[in-house]
Protein backbone atom coordinates (compact mmCIF):
# COMPACT_ATOMS: atom_id res chain seq x y z
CA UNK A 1 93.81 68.64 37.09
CA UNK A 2 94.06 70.03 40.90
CA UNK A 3 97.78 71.44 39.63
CA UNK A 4 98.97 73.40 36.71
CA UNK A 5 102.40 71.88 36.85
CA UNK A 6 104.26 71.04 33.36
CA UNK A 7 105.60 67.52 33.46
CA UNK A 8 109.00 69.41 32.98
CA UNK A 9 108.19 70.76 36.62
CA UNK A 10 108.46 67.66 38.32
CA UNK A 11 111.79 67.22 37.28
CA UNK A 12 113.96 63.67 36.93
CA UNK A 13 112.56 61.68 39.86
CA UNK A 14 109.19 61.51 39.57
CA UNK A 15 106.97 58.86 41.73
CA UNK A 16 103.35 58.25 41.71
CA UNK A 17 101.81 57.29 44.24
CA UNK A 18 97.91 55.84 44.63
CA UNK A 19 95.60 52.89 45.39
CA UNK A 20 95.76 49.46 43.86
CA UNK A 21 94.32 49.41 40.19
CA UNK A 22 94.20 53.43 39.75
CA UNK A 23 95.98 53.90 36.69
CA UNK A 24 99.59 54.56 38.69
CA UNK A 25 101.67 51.69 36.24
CA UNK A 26 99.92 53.21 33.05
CA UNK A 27 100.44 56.40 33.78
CA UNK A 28 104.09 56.25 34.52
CA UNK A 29 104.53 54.03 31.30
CA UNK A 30 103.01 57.43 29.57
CA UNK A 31 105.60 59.73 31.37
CA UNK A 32 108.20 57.18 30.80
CA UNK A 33 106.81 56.87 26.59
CA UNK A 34 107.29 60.69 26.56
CA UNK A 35 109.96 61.54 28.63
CA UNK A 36 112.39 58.75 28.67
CA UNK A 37 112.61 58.34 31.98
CA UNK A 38 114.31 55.19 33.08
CA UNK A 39 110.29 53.30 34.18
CA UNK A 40 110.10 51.78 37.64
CA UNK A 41 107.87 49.49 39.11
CA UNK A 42 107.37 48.90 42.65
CA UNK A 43 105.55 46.07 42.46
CA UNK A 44 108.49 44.02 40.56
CA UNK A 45 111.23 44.97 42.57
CA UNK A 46 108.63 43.62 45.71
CA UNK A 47 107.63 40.65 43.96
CA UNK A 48 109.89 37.79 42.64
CA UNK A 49 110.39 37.64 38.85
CA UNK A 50 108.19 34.54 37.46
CA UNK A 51 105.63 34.25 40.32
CA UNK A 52 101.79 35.09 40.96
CA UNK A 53 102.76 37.90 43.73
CA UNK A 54 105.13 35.89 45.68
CA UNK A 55 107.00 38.45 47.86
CA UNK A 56 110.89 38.64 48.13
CA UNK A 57 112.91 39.28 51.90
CA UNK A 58 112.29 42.57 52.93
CA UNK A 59 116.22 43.16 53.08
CA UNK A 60 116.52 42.20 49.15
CA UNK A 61 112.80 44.61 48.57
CA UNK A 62 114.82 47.38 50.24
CA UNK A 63 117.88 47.08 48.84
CA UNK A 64 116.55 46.87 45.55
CA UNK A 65 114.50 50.05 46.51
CA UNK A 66 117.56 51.87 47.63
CA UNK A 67 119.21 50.49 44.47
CA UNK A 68 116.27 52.28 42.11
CA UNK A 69 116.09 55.39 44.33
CA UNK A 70 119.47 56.23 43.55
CA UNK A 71 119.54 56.79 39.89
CA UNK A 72 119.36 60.33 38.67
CA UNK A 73 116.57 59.94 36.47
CA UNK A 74 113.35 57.76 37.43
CA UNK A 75 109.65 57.49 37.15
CA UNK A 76 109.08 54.93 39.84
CA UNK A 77 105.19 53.77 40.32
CA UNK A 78 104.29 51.78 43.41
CA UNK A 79 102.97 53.03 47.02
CA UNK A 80 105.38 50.66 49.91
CA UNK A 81 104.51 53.46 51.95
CA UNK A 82 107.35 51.87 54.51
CA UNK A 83 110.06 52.83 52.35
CA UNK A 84 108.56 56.20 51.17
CA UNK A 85 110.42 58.48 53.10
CA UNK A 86 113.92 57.20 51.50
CA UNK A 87 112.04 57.83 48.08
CA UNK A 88 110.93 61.64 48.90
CA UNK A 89 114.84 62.65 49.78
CA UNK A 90 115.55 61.83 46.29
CA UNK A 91 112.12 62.45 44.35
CA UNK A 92 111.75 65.74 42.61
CA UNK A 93 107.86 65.56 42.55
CA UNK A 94 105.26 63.40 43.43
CA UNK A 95 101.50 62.96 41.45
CA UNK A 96 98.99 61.50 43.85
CA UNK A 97 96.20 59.32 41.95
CA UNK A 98 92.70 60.08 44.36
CA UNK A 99 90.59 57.09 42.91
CA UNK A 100 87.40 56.50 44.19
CA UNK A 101 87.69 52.52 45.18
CA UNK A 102 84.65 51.33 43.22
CA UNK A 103 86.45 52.83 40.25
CA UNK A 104 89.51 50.76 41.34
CA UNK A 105 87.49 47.70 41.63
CA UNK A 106 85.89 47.79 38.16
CA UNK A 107 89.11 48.33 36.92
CA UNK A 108 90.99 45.17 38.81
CA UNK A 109 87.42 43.17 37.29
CA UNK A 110 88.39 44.68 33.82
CA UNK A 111 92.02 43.81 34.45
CA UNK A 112 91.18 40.38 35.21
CA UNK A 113 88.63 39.53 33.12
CA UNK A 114 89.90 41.50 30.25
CA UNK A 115 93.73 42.07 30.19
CA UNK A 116 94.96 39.23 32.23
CA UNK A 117 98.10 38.92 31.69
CA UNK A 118 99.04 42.28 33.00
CA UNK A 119 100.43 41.73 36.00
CA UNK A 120 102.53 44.47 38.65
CA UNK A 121 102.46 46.93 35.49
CA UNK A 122 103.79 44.89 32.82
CA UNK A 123 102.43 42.26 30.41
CA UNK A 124 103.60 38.67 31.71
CA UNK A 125 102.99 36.51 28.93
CA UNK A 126 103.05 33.38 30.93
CA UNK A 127 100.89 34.61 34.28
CA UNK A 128 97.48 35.59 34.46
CA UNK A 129 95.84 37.75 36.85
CA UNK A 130 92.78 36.14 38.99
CA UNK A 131 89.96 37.58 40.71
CA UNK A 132 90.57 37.06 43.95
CA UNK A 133 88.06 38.25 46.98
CA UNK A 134 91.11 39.06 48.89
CA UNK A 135 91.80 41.97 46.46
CA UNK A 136 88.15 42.85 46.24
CA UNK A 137 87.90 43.28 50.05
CA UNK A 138 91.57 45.16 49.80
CA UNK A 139 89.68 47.54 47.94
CA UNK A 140 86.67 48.18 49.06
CA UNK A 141 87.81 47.60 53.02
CA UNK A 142 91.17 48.95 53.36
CA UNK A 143 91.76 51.50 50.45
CA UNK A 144 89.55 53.86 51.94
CA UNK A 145 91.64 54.40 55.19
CA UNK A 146 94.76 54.62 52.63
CA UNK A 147 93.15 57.15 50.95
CA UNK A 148 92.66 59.34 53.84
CA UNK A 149 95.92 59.09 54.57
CA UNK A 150 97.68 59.65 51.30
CA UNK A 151 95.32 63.02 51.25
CA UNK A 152 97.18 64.01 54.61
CA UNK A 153 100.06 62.93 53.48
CA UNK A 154 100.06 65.28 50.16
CA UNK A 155 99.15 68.46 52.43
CA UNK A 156 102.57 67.67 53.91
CA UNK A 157 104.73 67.25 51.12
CA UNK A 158 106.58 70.21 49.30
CA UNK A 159 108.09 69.14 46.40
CA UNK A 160 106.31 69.86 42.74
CA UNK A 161 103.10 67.78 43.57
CA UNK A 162 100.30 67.10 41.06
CA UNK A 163 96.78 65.62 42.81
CA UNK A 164 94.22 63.60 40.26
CA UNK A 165 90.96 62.99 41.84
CA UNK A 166 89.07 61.82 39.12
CA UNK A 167 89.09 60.21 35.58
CA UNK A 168 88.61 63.00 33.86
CA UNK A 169 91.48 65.21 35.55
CA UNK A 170 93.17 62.16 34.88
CA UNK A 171 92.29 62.30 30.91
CA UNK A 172 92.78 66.34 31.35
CA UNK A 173 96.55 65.48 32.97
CA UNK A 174 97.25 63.03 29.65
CA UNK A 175 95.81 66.02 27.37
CA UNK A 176 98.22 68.50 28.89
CA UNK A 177 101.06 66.72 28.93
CA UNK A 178 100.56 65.68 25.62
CA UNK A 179 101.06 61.69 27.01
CA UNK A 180 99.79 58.48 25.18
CA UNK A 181 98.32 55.41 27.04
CA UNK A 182 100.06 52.09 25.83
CA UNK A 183 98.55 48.86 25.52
């Protein structure tokens, strides 16, 4: 792990931050499991309940952002770098998941292939996740450029900050937190 930082250290408003299929939604089910944190995902306050991605208005996404951003206590996974600054004023610390995007990819073909009916963090007994070459190109094309800029991005920030650049500082961060992954 790139920090020593106690999960106590990031205080009550933690959000993780990373690219598509990294491990972000399990991992803040784990701090959620241990800490119980009220668990936030991103990607369902973005994406109407009951749908294969379908986006809501921007205005309702925001709000609903706003709305989650307010509590006191949060773990809140999910990039929407748009709306990140608003998140930062009332974050207490921030992890930063580095993945490589061929690790990414294999695990969006696991996902799919394997665990399909985890969708936006969550199990969603009546959708299923498909392999779609618009993700695969999202990963290998654009994460990249993300990545470089999430990297800049951490330099900058100055709250309690933990950086994971690998699967096993990832598996290292689980051990020392003493956090269990949920299926």
């Amino acid at each position: 792990m790139a920090s020593s930082l106690t999960l106590a250290e990031l205080g009550p408003r933690i959000c993780i931050l990373g690219p598509s299929n990294s491990g972000k939604s399990t991992l803040a089910q784990a701090i959620a499991a241990k800490t119980a944190l009220p668990l936030i995902h991103l990607d369902q306050l973005f994406h109407l309940p009951g749908t294969h991605w379908q986006a809501r208005s921007e205005a309702e996404f925001r709000q609903l952002h706003l709305d989650a951003i307010a509590g006191e206590k949060w773990v809140m996974d999910g990039n929407y770098v748009r709306c990140l600054p608003e998140r930062l004023i009332r974050a207490s610390g921030i992890i930063l998941l580095d993945v490589h995007p061929a690790r990414s990819l294999l695990r969006y073909i696991r996902r799919t292939l394997f665990d399909a009916q985890r969708i936006g963090g969550v199990v969603s007994p009546n959708q299923r996740e498909h392999l779609t070459w618009e993700m695969i190109r999202y990963l290998l094309v654009t994460t990249p450029g993300h990545r470089q800029r999430n990297r800049r991005m951490f330099e900058q920030w100055t709250l309690p900050k933990v950086f994971l650049a690998s699967p096993a500082q990832l598996i290292a961060c689980y051990q020392a937190w003493e956090l269990s992954r949920a299926r």
